[in-house]
C-alpha atoms as a PDB file:
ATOM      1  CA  UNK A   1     -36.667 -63.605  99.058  1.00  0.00           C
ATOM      2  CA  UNK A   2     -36.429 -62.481 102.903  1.00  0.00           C
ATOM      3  CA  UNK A   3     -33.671 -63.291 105.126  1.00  0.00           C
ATOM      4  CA  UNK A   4     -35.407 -65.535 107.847  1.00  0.00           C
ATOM      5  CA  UNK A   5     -34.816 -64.746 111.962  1.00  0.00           C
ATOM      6  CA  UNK A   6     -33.047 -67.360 113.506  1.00  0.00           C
ATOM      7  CA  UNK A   7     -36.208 -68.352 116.069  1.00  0.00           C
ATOM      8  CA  UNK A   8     -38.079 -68.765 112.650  1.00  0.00           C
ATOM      9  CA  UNK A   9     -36.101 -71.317 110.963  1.00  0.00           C
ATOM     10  CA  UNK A  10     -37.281 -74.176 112.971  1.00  0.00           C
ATOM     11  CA  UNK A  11     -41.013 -73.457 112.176  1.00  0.00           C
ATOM     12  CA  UNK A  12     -40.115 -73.036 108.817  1.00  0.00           C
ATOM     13  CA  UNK A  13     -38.535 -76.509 108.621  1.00  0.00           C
ATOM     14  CA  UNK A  14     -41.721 -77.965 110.344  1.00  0.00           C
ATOM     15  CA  UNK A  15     -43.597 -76.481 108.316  1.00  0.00           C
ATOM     16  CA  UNK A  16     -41.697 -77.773 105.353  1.00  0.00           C
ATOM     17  CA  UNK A  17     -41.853 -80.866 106.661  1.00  0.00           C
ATOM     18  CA  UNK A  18     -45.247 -81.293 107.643  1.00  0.00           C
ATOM     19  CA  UNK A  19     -46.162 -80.395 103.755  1.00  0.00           C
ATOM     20  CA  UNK A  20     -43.853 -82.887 102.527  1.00  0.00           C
ATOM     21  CA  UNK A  21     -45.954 -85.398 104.976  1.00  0.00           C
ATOM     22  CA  UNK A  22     -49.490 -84.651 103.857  1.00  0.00           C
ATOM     23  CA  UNK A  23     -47.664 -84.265  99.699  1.00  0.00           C
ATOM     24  CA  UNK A  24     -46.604 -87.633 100.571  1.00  0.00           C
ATOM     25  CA  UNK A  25     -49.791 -89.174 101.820  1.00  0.00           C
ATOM     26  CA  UNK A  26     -51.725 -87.727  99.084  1.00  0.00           C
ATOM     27  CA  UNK A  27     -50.298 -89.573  96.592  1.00  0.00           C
ATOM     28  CA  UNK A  28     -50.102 -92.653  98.349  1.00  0.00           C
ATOM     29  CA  UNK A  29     -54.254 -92.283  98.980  1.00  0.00           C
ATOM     30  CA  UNK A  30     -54.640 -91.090  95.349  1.00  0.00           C
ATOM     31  CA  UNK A  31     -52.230 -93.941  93.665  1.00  0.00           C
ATOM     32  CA  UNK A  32     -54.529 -96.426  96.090  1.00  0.00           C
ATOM     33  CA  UNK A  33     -57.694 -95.332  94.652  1.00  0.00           C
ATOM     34  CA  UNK A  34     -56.201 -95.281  91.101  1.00  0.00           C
ATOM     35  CA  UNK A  35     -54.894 -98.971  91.204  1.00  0.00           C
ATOM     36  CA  UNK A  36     -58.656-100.157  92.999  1.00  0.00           C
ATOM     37  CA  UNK A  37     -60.586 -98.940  90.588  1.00  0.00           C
END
């Protein structure tokens, strides 16, 4: 594994977050549809 820059570390950590977001809505929308049907 790479050592990150220091300007890149706050991208990462959006980035990281941002996953975590959609990963998070995902299974929310997919549990939804699971319990309507």
């Amino acid at each position: 594994m790479r050592l990150l820059l220091a300007e890149d570390e706050d991208d990462l950590a959006k980035g990281i977050q941002t996953i975590l977001v959609m990963s998070h809505c995902f299974v929310k929308l997919a549990f939804y549809c699971l319990i309507k049907k």
